[in-house]
Protein backbone atom coordinates (compact mmCIF):
# COMPACT_ATOMS: atom_id res chain seq x y z
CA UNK A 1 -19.56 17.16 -22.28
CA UNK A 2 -22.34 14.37 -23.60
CA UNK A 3 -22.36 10.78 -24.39
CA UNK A 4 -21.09 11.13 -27.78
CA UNK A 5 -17.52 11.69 -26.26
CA UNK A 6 -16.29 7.89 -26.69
CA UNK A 7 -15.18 7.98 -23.19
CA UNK A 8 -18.58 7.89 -21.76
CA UNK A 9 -20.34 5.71 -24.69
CA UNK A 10 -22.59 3.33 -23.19
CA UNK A 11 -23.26 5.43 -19.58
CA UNK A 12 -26.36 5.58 -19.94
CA UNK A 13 -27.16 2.06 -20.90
CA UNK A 14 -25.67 1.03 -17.26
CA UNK A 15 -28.88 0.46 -14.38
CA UNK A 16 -26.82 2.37 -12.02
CA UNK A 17 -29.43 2.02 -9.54
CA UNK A 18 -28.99 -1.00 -9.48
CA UNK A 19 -25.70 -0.99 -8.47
CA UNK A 20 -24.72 -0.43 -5.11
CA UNK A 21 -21.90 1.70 -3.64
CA UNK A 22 -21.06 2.90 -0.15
CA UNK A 23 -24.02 4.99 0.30
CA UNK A 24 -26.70 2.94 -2.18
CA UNK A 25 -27.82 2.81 -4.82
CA UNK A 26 -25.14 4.48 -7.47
CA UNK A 27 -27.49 6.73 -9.75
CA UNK A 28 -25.31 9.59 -8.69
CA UNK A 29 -22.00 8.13 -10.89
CA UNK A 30 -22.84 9.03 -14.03
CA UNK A 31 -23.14 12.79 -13.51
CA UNK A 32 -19.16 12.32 -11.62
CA UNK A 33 -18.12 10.25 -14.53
CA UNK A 34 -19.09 13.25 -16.86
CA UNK A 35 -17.87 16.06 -14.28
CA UNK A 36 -14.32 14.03 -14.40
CA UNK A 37 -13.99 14.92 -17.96
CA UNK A 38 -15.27 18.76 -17.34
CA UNK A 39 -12.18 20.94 -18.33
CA UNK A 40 -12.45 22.44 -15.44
CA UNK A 41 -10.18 21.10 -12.54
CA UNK A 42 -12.38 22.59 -9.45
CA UNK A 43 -14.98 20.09 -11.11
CA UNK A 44 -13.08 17.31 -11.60
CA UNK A 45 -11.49 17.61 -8.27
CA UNK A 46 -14.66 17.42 -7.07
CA UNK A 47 -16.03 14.90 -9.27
CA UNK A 48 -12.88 12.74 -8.27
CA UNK A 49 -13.37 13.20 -4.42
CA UNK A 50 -17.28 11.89 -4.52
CA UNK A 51 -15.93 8.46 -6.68
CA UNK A 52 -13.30 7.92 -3.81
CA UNK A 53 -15.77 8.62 -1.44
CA UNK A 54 -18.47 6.44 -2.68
CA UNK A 55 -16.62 3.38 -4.89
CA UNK A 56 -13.94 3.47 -2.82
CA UNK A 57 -15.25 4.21 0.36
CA UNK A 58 -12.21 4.03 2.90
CA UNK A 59 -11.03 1.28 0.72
CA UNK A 60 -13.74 -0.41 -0.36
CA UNK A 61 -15.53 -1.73 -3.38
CA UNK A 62 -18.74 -2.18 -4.39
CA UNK A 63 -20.85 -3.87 -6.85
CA UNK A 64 -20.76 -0.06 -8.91
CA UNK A 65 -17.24 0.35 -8.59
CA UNK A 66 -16.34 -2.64 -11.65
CA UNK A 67 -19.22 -0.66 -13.50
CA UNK A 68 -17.50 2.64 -13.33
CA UNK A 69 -13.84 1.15 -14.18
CA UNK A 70 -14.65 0.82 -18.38
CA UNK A 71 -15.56 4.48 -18.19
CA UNK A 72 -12.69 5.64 -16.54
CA UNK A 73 -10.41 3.84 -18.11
CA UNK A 74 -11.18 5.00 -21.36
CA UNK A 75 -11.31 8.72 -19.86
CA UNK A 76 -7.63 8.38 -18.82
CA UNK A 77 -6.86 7.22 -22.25
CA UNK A 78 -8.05 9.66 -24.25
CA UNK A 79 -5.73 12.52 -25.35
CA UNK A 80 -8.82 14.99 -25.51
CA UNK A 81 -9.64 14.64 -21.99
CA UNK A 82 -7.35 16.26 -19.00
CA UNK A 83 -6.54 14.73 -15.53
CA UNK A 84 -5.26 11.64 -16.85
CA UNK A 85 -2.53 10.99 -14.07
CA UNK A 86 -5.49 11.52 -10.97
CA UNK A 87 -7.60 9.23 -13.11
CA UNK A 88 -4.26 6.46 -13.50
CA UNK A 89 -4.77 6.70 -9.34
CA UNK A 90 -8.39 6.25 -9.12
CA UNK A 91 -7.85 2.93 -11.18
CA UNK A 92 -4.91 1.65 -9.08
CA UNK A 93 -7.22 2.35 -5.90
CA UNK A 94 -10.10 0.69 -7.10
CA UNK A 95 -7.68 -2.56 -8.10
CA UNK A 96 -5.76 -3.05 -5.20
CA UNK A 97 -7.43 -0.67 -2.28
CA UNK A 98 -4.02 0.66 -0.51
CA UNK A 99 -1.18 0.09 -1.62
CA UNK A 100 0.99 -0.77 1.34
CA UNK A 101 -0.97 -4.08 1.92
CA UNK A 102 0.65 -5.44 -0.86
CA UNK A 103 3.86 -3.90 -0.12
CA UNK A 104 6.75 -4.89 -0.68
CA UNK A 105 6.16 -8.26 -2.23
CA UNK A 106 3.32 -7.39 -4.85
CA UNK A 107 -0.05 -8.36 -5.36
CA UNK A 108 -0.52 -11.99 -4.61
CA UNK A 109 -3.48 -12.78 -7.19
CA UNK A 110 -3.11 -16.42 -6.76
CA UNK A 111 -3.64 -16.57 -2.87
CA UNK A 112 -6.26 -13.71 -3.43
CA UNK A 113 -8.33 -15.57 -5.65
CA UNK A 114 -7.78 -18.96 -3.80
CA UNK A 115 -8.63 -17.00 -0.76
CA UNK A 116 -12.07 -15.78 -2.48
CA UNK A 117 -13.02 -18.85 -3.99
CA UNK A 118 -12.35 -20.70 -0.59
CA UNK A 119 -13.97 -18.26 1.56
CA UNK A 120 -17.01 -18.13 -0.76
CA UNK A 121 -17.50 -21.90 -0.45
CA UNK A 122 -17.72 -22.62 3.16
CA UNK A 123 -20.83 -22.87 5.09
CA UNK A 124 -21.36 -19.78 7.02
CA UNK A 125 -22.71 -21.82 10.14
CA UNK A 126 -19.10 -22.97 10.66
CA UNK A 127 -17.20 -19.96 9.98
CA UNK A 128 -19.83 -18.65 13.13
CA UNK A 129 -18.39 -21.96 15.44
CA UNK A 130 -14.80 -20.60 14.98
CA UNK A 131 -15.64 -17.30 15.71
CA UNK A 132 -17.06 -18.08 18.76
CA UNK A 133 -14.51 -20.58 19.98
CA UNK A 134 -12.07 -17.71 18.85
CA UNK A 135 -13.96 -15.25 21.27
CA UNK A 136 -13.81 -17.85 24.10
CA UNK A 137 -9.85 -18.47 24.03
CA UNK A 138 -9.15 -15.24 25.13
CA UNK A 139 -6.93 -14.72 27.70
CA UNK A 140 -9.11 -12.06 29.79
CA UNK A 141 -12.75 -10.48 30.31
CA UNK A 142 -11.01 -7.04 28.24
CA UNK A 143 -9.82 -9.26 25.24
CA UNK A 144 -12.86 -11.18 25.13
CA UNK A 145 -15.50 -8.10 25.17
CA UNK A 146 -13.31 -6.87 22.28
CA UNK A 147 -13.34 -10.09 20.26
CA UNK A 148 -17.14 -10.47 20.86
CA UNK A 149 -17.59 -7.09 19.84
CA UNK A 150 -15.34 -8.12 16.18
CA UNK A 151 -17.45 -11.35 16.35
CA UNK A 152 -20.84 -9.32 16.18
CA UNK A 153 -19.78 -7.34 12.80
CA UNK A 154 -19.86 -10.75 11.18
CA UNK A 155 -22.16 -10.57 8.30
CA UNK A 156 -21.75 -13.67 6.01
CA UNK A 157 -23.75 -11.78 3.31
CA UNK A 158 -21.79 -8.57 3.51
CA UNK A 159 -18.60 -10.41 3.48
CA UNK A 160 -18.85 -12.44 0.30
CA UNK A 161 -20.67 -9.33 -1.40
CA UNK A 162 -17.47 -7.33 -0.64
CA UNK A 163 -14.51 -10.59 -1.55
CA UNK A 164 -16.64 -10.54 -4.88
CA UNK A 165 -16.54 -6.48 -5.03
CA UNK A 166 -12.92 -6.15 -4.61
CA UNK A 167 -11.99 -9.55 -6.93
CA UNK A 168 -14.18 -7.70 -9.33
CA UNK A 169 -12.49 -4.44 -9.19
CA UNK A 170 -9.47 -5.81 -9.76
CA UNK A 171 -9.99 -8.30 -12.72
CA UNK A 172 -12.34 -4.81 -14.25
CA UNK A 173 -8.97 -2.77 -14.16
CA UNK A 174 -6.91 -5.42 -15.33
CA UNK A 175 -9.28 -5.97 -18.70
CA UNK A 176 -8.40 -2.31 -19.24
CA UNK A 177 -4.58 -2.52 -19.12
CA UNK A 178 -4.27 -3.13 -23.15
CA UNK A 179 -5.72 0.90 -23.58
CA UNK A 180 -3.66 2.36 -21.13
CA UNK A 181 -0.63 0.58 -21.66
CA UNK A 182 0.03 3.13 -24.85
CA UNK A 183 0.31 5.60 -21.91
CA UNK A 184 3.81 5.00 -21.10
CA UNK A 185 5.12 6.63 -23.93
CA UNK A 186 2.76 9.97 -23.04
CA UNK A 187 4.59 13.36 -23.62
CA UNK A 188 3.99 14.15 -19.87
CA UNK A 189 5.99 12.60 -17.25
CA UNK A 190 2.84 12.45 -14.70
CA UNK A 191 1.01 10.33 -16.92
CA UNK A 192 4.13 7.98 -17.68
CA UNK A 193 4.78 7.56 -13.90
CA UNK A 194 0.95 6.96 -12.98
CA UNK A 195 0.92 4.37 -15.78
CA UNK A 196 3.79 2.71 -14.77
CA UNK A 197 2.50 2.65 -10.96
CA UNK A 198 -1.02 1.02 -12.82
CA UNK A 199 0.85 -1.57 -14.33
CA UNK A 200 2.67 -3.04 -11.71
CA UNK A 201 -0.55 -4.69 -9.86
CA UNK A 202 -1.16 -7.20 -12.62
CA UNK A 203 1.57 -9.73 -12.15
CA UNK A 204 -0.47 -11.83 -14.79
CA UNK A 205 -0.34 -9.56 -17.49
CA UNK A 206 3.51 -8.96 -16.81
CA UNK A 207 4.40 -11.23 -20.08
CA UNK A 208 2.39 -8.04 -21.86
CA UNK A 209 3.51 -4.93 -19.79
CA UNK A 210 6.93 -6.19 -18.23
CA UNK A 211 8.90 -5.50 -21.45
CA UNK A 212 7.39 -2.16 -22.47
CA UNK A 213 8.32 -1.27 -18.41
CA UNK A 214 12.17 -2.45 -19.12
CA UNK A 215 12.01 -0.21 -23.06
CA UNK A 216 10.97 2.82 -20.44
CA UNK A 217 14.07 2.04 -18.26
CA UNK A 218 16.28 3.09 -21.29
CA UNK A 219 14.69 5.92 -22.62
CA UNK A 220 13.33 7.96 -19.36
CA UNK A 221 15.35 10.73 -18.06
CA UNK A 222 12.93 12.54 -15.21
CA UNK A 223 13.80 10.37 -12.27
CA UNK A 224 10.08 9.73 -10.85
CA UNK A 225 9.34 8.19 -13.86
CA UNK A 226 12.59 6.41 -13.95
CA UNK A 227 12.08 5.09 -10.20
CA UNK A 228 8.21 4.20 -10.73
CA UNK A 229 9.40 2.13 -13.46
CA UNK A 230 11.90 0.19 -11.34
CA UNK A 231 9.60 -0.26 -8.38
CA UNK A 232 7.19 -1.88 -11.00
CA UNK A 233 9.65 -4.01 -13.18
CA UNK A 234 10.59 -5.36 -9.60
CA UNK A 235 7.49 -6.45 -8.43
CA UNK A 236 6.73 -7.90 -12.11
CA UNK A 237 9.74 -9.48 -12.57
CA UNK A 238 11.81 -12.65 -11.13
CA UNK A 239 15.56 -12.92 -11.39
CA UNK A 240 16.46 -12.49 -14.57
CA UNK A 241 15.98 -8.97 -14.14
CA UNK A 242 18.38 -8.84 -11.34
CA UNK A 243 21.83 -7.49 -14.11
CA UNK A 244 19.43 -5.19 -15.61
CA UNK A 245 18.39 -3.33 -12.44
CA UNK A 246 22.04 -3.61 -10.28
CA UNK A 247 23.18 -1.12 -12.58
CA UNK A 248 20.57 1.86 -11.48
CA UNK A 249 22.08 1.35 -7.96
CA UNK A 250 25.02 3.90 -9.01
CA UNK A 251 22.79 6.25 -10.43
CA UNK A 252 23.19 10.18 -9.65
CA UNK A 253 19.63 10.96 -8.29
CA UNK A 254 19.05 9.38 -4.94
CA UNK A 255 14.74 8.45 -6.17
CA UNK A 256 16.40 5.97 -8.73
CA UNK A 257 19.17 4.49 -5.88
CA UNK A 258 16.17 4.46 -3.72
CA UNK A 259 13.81 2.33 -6.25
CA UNK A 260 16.59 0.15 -7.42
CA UNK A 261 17.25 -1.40 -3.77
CA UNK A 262 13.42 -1.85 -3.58
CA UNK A 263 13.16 -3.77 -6.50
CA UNK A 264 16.25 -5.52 -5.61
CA UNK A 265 15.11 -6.36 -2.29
CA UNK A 266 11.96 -7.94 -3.67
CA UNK A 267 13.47 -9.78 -5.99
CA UNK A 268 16.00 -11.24 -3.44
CA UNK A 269 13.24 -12.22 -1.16
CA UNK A 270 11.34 -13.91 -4.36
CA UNK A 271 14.90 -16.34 -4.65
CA UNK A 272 17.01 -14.12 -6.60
CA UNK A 273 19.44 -14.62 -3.91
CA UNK A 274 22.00 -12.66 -5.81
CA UNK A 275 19.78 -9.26 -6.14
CA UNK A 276 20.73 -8.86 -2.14
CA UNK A 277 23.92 -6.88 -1.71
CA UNK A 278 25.62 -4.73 0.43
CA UNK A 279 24.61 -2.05 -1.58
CA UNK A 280 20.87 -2.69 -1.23
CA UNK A 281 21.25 -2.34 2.36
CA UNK A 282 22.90 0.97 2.21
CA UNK A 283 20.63 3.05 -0.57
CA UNK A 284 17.54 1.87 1.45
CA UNK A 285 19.01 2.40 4.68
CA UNK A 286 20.08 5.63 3.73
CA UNK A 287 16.63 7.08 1.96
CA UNK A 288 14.58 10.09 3.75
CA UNK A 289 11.25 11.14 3.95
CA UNK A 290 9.81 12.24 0.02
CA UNK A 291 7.92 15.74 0.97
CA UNK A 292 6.80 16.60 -2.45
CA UNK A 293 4.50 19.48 -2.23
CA UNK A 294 0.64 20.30 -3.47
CA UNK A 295 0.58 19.04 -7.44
CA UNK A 296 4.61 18.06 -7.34
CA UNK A 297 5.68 14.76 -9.66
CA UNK A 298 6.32 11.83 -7.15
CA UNK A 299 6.49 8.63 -6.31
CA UNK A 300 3.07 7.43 -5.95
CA UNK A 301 3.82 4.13 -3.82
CA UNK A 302 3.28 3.85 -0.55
CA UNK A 303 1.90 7.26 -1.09
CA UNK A 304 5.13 9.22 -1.63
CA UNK A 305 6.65 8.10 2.19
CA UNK A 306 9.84 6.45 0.45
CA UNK A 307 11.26 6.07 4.15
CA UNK A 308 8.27 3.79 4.88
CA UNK A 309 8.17 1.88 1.60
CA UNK A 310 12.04 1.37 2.45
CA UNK A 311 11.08 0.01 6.11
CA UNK A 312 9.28 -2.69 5.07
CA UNK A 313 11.51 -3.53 2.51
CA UNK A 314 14.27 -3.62 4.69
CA UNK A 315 12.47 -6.20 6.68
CA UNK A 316 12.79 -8.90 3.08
CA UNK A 317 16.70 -8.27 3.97
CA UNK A 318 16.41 -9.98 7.55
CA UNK A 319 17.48 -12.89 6.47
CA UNK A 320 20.58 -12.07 4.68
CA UNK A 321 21.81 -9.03 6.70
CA UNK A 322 19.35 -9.30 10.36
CA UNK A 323 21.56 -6.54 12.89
CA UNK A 324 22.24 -4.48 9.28
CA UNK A 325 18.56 -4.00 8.86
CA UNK A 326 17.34 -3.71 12.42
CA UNK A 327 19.96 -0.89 13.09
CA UNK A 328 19.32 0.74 9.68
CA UNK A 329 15.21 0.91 10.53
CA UNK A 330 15.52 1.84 13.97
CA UNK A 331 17.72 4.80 13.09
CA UNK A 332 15.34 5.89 10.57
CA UNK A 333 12.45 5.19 13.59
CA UNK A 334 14.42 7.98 15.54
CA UNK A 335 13.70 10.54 12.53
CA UNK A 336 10.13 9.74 12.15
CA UNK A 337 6.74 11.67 14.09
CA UNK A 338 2.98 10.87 13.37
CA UNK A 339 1.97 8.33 11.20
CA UNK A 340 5.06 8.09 9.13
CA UNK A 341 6.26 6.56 12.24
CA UNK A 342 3.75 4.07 11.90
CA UNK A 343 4.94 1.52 8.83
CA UNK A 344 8.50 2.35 10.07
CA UNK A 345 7.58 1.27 13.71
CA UNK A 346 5.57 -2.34 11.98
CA UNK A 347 9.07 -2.69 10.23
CA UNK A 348 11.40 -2.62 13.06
CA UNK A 349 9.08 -4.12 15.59
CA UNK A 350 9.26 -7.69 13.20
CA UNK A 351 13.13 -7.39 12.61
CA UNK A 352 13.77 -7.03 16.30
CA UNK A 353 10.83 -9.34 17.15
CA UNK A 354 9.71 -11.73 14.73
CA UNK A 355 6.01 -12.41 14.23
CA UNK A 356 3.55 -10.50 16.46
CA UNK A 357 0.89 -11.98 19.28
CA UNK A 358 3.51 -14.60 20.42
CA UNK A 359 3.19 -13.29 24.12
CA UNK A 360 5.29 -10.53 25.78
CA UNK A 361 8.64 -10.13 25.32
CA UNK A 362 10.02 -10.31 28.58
CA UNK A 363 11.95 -7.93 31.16
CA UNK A 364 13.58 -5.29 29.18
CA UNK A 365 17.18 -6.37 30.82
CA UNK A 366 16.33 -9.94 29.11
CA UNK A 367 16.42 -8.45 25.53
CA UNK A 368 19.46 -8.29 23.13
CA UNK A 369 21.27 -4.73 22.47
CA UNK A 370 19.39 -3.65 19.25
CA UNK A 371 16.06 -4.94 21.28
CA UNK A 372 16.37 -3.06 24.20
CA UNK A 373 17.83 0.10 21.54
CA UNK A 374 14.58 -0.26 19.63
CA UNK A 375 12.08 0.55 22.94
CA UNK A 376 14.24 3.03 23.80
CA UNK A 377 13.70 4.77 20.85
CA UNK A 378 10.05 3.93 20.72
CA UNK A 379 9.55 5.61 24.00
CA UNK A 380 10.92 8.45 22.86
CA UNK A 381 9.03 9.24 19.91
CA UNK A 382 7.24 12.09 20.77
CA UNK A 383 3.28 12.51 22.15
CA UNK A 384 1.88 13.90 18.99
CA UNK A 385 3.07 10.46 17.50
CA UNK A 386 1.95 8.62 20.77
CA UNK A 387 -1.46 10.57 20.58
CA UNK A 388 -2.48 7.75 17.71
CA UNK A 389 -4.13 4.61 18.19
CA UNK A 390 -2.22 3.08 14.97
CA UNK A 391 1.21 3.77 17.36
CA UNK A 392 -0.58 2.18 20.69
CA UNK A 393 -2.00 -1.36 18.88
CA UNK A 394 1.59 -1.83 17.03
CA UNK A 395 3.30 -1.93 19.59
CA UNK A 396 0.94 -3.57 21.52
CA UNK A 397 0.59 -6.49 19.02
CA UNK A 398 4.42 -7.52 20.58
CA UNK A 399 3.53 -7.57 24.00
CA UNK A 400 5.47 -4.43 24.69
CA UNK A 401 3.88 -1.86 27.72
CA UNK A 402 1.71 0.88 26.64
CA UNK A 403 0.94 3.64 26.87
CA UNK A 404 4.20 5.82 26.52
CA UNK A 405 4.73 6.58 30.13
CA UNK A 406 4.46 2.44 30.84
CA UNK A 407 6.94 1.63 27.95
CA UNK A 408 9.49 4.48 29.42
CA UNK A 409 9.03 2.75 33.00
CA UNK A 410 9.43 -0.66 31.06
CA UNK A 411 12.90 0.75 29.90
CA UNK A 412 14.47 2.33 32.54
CA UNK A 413 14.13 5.91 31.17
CA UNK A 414 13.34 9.01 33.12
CA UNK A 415 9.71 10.50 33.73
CA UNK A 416 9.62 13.68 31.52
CA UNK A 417 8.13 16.94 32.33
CA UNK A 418 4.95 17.91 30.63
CA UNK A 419 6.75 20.63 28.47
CA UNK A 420 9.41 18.73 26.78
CA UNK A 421 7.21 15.93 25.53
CA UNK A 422 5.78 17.67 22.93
């Protein structure tokens, strides 16, 4: 593979060492850009594992990562070139980071880039003062060693290097859209679900890519494809779209129930009062875990864990249907172990509790029915879930006992012998 291949035109001309990624300077791209177009998939798995380890290092961007985002966009567009759909991924990472922060209600570009622009333009002397007036309010000597330690990562430099890295990412990906949009009609389904997952982190390119999502909606018959769609129409769209969608709540395959109710749900909570319905409720309540296997098609939000995505989107519904939604996600809770308990667990937490760090909750025999239901069922999730540090600081963040032994005391249940916990 050389630079004559028009996917990689220009590589060369790009001072990658001047670039920085997670590990400096990023003269080692170019040779994974060319190894992702190898047509061998052992080297492109490989070349694909070093770019999410270095320009999207746990997450984050860096200055090389908007430098590499022309190249692979035009990789992922070209017919010639396999891995297409991994490539589709790559892009959406490097946009957005993980999905589920911007789950359920979309990408927020305006607060994002009001957020940027605000942070960018304070003096770094008084973002310091708060800090340490934040580190002296807390409540004991344990909280405050832990906020001085947060306080100490401050690096004013780092910080606006990395808002500008991210913004950048994400406004390099979305000057690429107009290539890849052509993608949705691809003859393989991978590709047309990857696409549609790409396109539905750009709500200001929606007046371009909404109504090419909503021609898909018609024609698609493999049900990923047909869900990703709907996931992404909903988090485009506003209530006008709210006829169009109601009608894939009937549909045979329970994916495409599943992703109808999500959009729905989003669009409810964005004022389309009328997209909330019982039926909502019931196809999200209902969903189960998405296990789809090493190279199977699937839904590629929220990484596959449809129970999760449905969790949080359960908790848009509170208003509308509040005892519905807290019994549907706690009964879900009770089916859940390791970290797919974890967004499930965030969800149910908020329904039954509201906004987190208010204080403790109070003595278990204080709190409502579906409350004192939900600890219950939290203390019985099992140690190998318990064993996580994601589990502990959720359900910590409420005010509730930990670890699980404290939060079984805290509601009344029996001490368990060593055997059956696991």
């Amino acid at each position: 593979m050389t630079d004559t291949n028009h996917a990689l035109t220009g590589l060369d001309s790009v001072d990658w060492t001047a670039l920085q990624h997670a590990y400096g300077p990023a003269d080692d791209v170019p040779a994974q850009l060319r190894a992702l177009c190898s047509p061998d998939p052992a080297e492109r798995h490989k070349a694909l594992d070093d770019l999410y380890g270095n320009i999207f290092h746990q997450g984050s961007r860096y200055p090389a990562t908007a430098a590499a985002v022309p190249f692979l966009a035009r990789t992922a567009a070209d017919p010639a070139l396999p891995g297409t759909p991994e490539t589709l991924e790559l892009l959406a990472s490097l946009a957005i980071g993980y999905d589920e922060s911007h789950l359920p209600g979309g990408v927020a570009i305006a607060d994002w880039r009001r957020e940027v622009e605000e942070f960018l333009a304070r003096d770094p002397e008084e973002i310091r003062a708060e800090l340490d007036a934040w580190v002296e309010a807390a409540a004991d000597e344990g909280e405050r060693r832990s906020r001085d330690f947060r306080r100490s990562l401050f690096d004013h430099d780092r910080q606006c290097q990395s808002a500008q890295a991210e913004l950048g990412a994400y406004d390099a990906v979305r000057r690429e859209l107009p290539g890849l949009l052509p993608l949705l009609a691809d003859a393989e389904p991978a590709v047309r679900a990857a696409t549609a997952y790409l396109l539905a982190w750009f709500p200001e390119e929606a007046g371009e890519t909404l109504p090419p999502l909503l021609r898909l909606l018609d024609a698609e018959r493999e049900p990923v494809v047909l869900a990703t769609a709907l996931v992404a129409a909903g988090l485009l769209g506003d209530g006008e779209l709210v006829g169009r969608l109601r009608a894939f709540l009937t549909a045979r395959e329970p994916v495409v129930r599943w992703a109808a109710a999500t959009a729905l749900a989003r669009l409810g909570a964005a004022g389309a009062a009328e997209a909330v319905s019982v039926e909502v409720l019931t196809e999200l309540a209902a969903v189960e875990d998405e296990a789809p296997g090493t190279g199977a098609l699937r839904v590629l939000f929220h990484e596959g864990d449809l129970r999760g995505c449905a969790a949080a989107s359960l908790v848009l519904l509170a208003d509308r249907f509040p005892d519905e939604a807290l019994d549907a996600v706690t009964g879900a809770l009770a089916g859940t172990s390791g970290p797919a308990s974890f967004p499930v667990a965030e969800a149910a937490l908020r329904l039954a509790f509201g906004v987190p760090g208010q204080g403790g909750v109070g003595a278990f025999e204080e709190l409502g029915e579906r409350q004192r239901r939900l600890v219950r069922v939290l203390a019985g999730l099992g140690t190998q879930t318990w064993q996580w540090v994601n589990l502990l600081s959720l359900v910590r963040s409420w005010g509730l006992p930990t670890p699980r032994d404290a939060l079984r005391a805290y509601a009344g249940l029996p001490e368990e012998q060593e055997a059956a916990r696991e």
